[in-house]
C-alpha atoms as a PDB file:
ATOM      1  CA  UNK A   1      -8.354   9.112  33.901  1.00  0.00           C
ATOM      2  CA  UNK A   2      -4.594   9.699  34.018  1.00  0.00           C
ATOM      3  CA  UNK A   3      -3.386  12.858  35.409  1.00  0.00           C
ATOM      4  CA  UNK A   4      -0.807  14.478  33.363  1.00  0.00           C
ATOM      5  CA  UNK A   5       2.101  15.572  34.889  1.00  0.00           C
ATOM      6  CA  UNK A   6       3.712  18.757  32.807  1.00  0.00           C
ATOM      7  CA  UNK A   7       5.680  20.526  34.949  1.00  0.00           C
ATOM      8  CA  UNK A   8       9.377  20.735  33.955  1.00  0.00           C
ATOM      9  CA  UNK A   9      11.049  21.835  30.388  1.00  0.00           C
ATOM     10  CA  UNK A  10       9.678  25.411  29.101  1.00  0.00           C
ATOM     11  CA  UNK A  11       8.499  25.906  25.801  1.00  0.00           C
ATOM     12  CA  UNK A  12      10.882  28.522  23.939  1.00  0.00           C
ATOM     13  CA  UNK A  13      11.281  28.321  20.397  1.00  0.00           C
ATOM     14  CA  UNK A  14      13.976  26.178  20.858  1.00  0.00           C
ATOM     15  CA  UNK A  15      13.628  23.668  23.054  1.00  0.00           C
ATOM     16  CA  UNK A  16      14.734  21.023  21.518  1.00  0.00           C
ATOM     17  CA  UNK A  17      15.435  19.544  18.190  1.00  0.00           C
ATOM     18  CA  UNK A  18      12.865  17.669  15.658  1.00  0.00           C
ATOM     19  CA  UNK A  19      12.224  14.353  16.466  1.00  0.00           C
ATOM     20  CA  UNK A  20       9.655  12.392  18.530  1.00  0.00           C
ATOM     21  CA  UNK A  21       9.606  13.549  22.133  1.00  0.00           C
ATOM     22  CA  UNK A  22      10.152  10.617  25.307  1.00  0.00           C
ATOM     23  CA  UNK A  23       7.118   8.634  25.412  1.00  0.00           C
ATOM     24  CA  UNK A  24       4.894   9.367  28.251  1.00  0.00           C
ATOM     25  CA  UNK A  25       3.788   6.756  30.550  1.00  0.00           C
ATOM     26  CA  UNK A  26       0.177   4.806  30.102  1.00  0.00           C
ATOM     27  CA  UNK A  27      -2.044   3.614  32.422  1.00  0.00           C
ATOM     28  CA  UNK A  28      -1.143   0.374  32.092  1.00  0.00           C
ATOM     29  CA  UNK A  29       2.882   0.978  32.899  1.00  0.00           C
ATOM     30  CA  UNK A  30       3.891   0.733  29.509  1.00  0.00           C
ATOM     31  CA  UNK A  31       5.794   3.400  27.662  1.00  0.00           C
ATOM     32  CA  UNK A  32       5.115   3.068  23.509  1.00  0.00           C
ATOM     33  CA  UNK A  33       7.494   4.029  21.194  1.00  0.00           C
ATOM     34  CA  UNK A  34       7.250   7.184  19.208  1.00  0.00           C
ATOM     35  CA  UNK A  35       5.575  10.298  20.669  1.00  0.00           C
ATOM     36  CA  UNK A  36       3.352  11.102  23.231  1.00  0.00           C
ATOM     37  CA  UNK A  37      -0.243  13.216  22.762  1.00  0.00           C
ATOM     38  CA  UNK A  38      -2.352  15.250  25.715  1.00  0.00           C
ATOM     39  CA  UNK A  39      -6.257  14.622  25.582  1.00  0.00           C
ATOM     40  CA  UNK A  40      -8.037  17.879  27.136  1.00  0.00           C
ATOM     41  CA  UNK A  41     -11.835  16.828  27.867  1.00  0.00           C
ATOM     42  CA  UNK A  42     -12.524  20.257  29.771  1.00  0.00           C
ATOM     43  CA  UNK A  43     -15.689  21.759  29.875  1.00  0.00           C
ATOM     44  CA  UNK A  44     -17.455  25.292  30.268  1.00  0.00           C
ATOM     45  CA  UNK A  45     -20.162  24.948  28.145  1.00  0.00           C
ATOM     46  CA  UNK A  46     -22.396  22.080  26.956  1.00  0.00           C
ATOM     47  CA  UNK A  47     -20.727  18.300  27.557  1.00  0.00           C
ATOM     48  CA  UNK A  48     -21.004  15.841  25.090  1.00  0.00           C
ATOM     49  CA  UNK A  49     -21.478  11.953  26.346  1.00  0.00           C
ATOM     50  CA  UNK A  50     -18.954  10.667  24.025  1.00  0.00           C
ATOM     51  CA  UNK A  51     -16.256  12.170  25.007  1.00  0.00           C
ATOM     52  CA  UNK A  52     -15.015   9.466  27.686  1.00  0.00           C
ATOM     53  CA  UNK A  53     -16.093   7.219  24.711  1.00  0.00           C
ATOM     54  CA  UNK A  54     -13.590   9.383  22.531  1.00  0.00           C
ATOM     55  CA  UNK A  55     -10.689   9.091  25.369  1.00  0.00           C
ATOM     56  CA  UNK A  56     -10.826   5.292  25.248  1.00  0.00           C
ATOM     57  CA  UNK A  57     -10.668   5.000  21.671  1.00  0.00           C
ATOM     58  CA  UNK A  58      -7.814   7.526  21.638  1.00  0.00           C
ATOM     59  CA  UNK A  59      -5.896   4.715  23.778  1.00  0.00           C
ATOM     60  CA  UNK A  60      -6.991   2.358  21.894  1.00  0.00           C
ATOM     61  CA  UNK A  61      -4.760   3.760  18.752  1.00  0.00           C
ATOM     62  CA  UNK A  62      -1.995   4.855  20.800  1.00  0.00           C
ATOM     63  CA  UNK A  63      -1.746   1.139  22.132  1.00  0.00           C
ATOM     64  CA  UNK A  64      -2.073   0.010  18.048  1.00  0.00           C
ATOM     65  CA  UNK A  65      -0.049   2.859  16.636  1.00  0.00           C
ATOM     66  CA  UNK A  66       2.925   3.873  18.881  1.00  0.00           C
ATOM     67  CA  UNK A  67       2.286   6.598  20.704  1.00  0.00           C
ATOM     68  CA  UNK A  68       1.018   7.479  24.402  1.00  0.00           C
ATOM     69  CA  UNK A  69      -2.003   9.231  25.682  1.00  0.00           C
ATOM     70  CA  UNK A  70      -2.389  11.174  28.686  1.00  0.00           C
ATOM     71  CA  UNK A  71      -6.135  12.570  29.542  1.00  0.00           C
ATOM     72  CA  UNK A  72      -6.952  15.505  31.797  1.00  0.00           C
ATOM     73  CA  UNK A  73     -10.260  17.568  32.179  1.00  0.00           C
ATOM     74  CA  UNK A  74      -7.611  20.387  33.994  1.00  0.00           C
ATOM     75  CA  UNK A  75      -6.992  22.738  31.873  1.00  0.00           C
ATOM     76  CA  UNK A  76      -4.239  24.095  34.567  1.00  0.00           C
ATOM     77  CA  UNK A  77      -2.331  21.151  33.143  1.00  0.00           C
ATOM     78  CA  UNK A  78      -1.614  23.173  29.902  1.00  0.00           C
ATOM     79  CA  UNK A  79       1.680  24.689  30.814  1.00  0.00           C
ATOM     80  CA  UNK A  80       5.627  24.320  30.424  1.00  0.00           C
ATOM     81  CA  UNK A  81       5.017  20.969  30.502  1.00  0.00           C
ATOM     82  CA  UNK A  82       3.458  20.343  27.115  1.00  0.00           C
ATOM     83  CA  UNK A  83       6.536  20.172  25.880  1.00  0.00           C
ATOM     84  CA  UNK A  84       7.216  17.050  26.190  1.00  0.00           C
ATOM     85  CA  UNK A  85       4.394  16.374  24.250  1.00  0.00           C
ATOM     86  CA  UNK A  86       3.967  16.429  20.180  1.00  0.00           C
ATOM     87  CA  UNK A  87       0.228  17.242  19.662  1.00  0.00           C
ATOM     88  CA  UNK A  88      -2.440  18.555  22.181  1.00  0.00           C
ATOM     89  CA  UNK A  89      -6.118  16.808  20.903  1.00  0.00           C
ATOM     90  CA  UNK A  90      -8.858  18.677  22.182  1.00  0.00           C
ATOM     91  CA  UNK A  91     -11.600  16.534  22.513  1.00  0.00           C
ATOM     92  CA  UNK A  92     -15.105  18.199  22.266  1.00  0.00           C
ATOM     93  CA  UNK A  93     -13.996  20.921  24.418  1.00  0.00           C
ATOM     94  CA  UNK A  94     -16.476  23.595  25.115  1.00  0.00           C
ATOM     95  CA  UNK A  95     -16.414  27.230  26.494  1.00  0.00           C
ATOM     96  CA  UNK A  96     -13.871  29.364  28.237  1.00  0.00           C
ATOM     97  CA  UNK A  97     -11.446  26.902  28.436  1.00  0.00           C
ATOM     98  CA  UNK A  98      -7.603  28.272  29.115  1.00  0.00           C
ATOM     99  CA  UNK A  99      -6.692  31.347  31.665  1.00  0.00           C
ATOM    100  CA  UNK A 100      -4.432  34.417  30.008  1.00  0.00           C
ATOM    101  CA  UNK A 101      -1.129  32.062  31.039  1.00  0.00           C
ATOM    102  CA  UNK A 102      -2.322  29.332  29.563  1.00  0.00           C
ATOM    103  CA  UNK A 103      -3.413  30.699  26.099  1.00  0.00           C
ATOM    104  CA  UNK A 104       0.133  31.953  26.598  1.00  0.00           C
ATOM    105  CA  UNK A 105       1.495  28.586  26.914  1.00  0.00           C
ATOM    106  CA  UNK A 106      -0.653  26.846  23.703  1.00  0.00           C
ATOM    107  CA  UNK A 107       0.683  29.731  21.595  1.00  0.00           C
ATOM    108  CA  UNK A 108       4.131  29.338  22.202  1.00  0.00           C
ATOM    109  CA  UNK A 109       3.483  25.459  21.711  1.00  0.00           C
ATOM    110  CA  UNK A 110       2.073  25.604  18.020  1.00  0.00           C
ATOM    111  CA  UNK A 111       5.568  28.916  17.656  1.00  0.00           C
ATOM    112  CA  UNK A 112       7.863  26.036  18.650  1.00  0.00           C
ATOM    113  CA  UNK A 113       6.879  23.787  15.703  1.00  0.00           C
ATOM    114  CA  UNK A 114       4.030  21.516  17.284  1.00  0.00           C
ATOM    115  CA  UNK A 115       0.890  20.295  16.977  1.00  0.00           C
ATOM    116  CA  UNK A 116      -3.001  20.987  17.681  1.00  0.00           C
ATOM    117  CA  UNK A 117      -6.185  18.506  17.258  1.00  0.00           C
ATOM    118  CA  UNK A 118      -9.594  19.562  17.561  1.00  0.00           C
ATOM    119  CA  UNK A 119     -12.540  17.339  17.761  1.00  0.00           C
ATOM    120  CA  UNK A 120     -16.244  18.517  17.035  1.00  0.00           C
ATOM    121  CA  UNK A 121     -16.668  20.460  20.456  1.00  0.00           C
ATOM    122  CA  UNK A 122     -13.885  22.358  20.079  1.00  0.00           C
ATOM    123  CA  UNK A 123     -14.675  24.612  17.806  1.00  0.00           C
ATOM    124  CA  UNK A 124     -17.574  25.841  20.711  1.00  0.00           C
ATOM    125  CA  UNK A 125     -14.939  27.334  22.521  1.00  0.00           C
ATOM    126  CA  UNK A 126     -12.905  30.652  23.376  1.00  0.00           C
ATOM    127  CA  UNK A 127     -14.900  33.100  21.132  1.00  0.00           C
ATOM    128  CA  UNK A 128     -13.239  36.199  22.934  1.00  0.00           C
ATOM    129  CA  UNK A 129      -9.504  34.726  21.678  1.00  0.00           C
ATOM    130  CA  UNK A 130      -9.310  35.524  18.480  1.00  0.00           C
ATOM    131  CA  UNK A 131      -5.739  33.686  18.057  1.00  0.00           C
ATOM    132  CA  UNK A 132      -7.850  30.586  18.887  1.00  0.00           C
ATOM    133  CA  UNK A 133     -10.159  30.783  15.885  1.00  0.00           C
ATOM    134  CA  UNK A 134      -7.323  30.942  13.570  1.00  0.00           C
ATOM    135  CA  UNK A 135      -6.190  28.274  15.213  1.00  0.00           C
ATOM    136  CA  UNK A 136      -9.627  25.723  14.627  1.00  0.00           C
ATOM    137  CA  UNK A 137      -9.788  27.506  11.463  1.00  0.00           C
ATOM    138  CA  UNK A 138     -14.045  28.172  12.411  1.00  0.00           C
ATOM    139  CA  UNK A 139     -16.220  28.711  15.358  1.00  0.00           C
ATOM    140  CA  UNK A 140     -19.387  27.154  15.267  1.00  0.00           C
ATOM    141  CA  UNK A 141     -22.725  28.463  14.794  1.00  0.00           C
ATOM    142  CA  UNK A 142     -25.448  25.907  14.722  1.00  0.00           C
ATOM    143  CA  UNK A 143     -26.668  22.648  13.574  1.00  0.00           C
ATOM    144  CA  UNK A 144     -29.494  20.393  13.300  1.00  0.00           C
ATOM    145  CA  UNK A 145     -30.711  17.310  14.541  1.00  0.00           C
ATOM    146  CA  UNK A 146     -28.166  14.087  14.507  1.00  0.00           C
ATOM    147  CA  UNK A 147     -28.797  12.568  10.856  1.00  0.00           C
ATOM    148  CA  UNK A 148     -27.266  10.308   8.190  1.00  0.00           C
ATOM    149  CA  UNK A 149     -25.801  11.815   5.993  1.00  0.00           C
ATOM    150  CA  UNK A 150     -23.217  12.054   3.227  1.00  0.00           C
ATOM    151  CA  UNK A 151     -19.490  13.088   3.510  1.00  0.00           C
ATOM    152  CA  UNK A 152     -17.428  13.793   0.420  1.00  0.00           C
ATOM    153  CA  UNK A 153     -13.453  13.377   1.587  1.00  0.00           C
ATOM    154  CA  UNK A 154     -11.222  15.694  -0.930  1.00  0.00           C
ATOM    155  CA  UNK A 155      -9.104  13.744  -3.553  1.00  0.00           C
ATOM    156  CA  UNK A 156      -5.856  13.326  -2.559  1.00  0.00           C
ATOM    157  CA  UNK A 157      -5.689  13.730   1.240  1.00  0.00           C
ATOM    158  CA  UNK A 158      -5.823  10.253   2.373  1.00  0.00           C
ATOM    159  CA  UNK A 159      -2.906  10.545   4.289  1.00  0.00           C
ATOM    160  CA  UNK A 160      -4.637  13.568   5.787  1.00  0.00           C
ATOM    161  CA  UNK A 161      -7.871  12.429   6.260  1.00  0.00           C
ATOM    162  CA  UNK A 162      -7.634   8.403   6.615  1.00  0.00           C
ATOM    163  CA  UNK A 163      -8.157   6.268   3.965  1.00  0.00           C
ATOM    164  CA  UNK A 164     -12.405   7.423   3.463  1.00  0.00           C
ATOM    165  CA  UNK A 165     -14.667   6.009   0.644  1.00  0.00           C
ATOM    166  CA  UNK A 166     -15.507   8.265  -1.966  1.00  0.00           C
ATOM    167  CA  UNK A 167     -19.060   8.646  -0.538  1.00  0.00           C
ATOM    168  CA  UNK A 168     -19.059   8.074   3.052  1.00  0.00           C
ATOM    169  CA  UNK A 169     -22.250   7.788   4.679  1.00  0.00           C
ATOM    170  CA  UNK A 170     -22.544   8.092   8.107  1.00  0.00           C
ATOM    171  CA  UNK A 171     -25.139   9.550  11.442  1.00  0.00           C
ATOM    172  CA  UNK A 172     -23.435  12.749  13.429  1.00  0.00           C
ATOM    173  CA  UNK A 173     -24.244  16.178  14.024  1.00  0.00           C
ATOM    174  CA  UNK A 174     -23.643  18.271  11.459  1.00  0.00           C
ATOM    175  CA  UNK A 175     -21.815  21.754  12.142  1.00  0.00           C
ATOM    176  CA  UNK A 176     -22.446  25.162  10.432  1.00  0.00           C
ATOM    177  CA  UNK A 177     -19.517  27.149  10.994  1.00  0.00           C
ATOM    178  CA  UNK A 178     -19.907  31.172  11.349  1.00  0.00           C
ATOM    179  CA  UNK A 179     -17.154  31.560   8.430  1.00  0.00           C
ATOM    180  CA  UNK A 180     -15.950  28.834   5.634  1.00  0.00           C
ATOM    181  CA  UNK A 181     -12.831  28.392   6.120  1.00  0.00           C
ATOM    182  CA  UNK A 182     -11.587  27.323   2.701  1.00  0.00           C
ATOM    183  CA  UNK A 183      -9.018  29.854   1.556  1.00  0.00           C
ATOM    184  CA  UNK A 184      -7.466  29.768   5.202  1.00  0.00           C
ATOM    185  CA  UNK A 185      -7.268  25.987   5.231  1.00  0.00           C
ATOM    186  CA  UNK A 186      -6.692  22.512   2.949  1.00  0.00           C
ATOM    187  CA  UNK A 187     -10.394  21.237   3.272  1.00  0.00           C
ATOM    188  CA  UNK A 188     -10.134  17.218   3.931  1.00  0.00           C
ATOM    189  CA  UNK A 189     -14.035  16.733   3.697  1.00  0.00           C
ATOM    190  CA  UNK A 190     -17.194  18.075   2.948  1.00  0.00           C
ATOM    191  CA  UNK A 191     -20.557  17.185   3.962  1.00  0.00           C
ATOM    192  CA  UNK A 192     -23.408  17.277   0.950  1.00  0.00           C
ATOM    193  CA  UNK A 193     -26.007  19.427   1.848  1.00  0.00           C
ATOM    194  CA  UNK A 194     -28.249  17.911  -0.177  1.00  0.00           C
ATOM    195  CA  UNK A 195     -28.422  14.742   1.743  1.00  0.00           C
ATOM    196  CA  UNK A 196     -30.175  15.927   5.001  1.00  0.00           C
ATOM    197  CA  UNK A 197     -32.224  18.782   6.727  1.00  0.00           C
ATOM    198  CA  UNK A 198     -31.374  21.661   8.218  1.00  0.00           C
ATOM    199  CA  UNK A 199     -27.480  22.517   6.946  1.00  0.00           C
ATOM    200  CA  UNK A 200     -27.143  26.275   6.022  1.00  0.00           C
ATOM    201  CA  UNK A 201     -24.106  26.842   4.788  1.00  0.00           C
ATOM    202  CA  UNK A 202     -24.822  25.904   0.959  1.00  0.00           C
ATOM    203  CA  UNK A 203     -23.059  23.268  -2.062  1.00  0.00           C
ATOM    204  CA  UNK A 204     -19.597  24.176  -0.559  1.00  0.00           C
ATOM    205  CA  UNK A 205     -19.147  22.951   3.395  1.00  0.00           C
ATOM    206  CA  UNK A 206     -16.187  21.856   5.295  1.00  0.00           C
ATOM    207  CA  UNK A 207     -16.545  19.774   7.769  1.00  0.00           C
ATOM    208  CA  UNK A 208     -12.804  18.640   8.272  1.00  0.00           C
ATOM    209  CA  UNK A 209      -9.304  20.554   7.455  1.00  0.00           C
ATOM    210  CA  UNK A 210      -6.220  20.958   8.086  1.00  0.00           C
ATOM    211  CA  UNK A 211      -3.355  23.976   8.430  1.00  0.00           C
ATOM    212  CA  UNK A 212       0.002  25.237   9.385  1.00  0.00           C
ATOM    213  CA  UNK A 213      -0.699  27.578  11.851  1.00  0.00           C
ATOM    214  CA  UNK A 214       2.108  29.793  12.835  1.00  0.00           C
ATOM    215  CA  UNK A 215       4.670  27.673  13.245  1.00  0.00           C
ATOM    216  CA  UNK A 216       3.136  24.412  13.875  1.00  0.00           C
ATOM    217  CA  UNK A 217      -0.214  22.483  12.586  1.00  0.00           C
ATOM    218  CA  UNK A 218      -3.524  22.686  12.778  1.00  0.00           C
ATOM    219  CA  UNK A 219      -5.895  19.167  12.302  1.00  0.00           C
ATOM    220  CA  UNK A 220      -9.999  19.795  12.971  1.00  0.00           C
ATOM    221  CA  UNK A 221     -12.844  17.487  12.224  1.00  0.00           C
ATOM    222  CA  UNK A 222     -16.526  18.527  13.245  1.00  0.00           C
ATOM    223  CA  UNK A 223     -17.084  15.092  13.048  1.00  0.00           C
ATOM    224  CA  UNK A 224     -17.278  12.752  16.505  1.00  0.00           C
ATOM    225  CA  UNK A 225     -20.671  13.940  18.338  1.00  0.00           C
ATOM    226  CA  UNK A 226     -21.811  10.241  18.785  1.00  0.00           C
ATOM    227  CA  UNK A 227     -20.609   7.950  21.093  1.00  0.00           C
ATOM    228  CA  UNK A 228     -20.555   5.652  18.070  1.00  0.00           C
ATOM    229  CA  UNK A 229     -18.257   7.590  16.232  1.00  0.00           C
ATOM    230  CA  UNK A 230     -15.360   6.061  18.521  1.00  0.00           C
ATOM    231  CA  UNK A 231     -16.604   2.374  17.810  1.00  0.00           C
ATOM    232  CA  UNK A 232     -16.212   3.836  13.973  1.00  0.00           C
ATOM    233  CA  UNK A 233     -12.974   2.224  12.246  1.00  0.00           C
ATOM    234  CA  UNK A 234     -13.640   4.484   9.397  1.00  0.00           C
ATOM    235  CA  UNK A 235     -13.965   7.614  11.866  1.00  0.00           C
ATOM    236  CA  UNK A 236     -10.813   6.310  14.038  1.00  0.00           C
ATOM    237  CA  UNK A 237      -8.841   6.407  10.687  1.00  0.00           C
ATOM    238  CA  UNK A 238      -9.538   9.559  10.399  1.00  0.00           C
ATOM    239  CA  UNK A 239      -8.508  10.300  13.891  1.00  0.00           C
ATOM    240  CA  UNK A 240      -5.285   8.529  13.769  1.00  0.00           C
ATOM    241  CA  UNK A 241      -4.328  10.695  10.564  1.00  0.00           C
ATOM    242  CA  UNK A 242      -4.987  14.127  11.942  1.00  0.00           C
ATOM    243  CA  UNK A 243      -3.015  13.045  15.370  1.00  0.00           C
ATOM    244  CA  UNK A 244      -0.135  11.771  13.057  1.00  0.00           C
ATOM    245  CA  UNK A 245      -0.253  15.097  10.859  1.00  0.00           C
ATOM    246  CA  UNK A 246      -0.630  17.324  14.330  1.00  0.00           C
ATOM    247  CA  UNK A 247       2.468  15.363  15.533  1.00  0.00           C
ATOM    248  CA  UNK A 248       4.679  15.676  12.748  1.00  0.00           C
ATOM    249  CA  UNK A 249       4.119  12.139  11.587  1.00  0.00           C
ATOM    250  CA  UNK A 250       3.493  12.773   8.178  1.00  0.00           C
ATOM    251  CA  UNK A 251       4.695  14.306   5.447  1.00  0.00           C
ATOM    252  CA  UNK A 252       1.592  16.129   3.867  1.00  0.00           C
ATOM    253  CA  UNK A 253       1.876  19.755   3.384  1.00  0.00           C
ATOM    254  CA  UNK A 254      -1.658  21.494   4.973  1.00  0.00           C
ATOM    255  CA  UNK A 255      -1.294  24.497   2.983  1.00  0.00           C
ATOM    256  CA  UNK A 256      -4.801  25.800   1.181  1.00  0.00           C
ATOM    257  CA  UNK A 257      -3.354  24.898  -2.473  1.00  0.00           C
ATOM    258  CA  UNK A 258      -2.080  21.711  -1.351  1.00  0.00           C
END
């Protein structure tokens, strides 16, 4: 794991202009080019396996794609320091997460025009911060047993959502949500009820969206529960394109009539 280092620069509205931010350092030495993403793995509730899976294969694309990873399970690392940073990812976390001055600092992160991923877990998370489920878009509710199953990516949003087959089957753990969030969001997926047990949220269910959120953007997928999601190229598509929306990569609008 590399420790991030984020003390320095503030994060007013202002800080500094648009553009990729100085690439952060990798574990191996080497700097990419481009911009440079923070992967929170903390945990206060349940703890998926996959998630150290889901760190490495994070690298993996910032080695292939240009940009730098830093991982931390500390969430006092989510301070003045992210900005230097163009998306924060998330990655299955769980529970009460960030202290008062650090919801602080995430909120004045997306109001200065950057970016947020969250993957599967996160949507378990801060249920007494109601600025935090705008900003997954859902909280989670339940779900069954890991299945196959069938996921139906929107027309349209491949630069959102990765380059997907029209009918991509695939084994995860299914999310209900405790609200559907189309309306609030651009829905990038759904998953088809029909084709496995136990989903209860009907013909119409999201499973992975986008937003602009206040000032900055919003990428979710409840996808990424398995350990082989992250050996996936299909899934790490997906991924890459909701870190590259997040970080202001790409020039797809995330509004709900998109």
């Amino acid at each position: 794991m590399v420790a991030l280092t984020l003390a320095g620069a503030g994060c007013g509205r202002n800080r500094r202009p648009p553009g990729p931010s100085p690439p952060a350092t990798t574990a191996s030495g080497a700097a990419p080019a481009g911009f440079a993403v923070p992967v929170l793995t903390r945990t206060a509730g349940f703890r998926h396996a996959s998630i150290q899976n889901g760190v490495a294969a994070i690298r993996r694309l910032g080695r292939r794609h240009g940009f730098a990873v830093d991982d931390t399970a500390d969430a006092a690392r989510i301070g003045p320091g992210l900005a230097r940073y163009r998306a924060a990812v998330f990655l299955s976390t769980t529970g009460d997460l960030l202290d008062p001055g650090q919801q602080a600092a995430l909120e004045r992160y997306l109001h200065s025009g950057d970016g947020w991923v969250g993957v599967h877990g996160a949507a378990d998370a801060e249920y007494d911060w109601p600025w935090y489920g705008g900003l997954v878009g859902a909280w989670f509710r339940r779900h069954p047993a890991v299945q196959r199953t069938t996921v139906l990516p929107a027309s349209g949003a491949a630069a959102l959502a990765g380059k997907l087959p029209r009918r991509w089957e695939r084994s995860d753990e299914w999310y209900d949500f405790r609200a559907d969030p189309r309306g609030q969001v651009r829905v990038l997926a759904t998953v088809a009820e029909s084709t496995y047990t136990g989903g209860g949220m009907g013909a119409d269910h999201p499973i992975a969206w986008c937003q602009e959120y206040e000032g900055g953007r919003s990428w979710y997928s409840a996808m990424g529960h398995t350990s082989e999601s992250f050996q996936d190229p299909r899934f790490l598509a997906h991924l890459l394109a909701g870190i590259r929306y997040a970080a202001g990569q790409t020039a797809a609008r995330c509004n709900p009539g998109s």
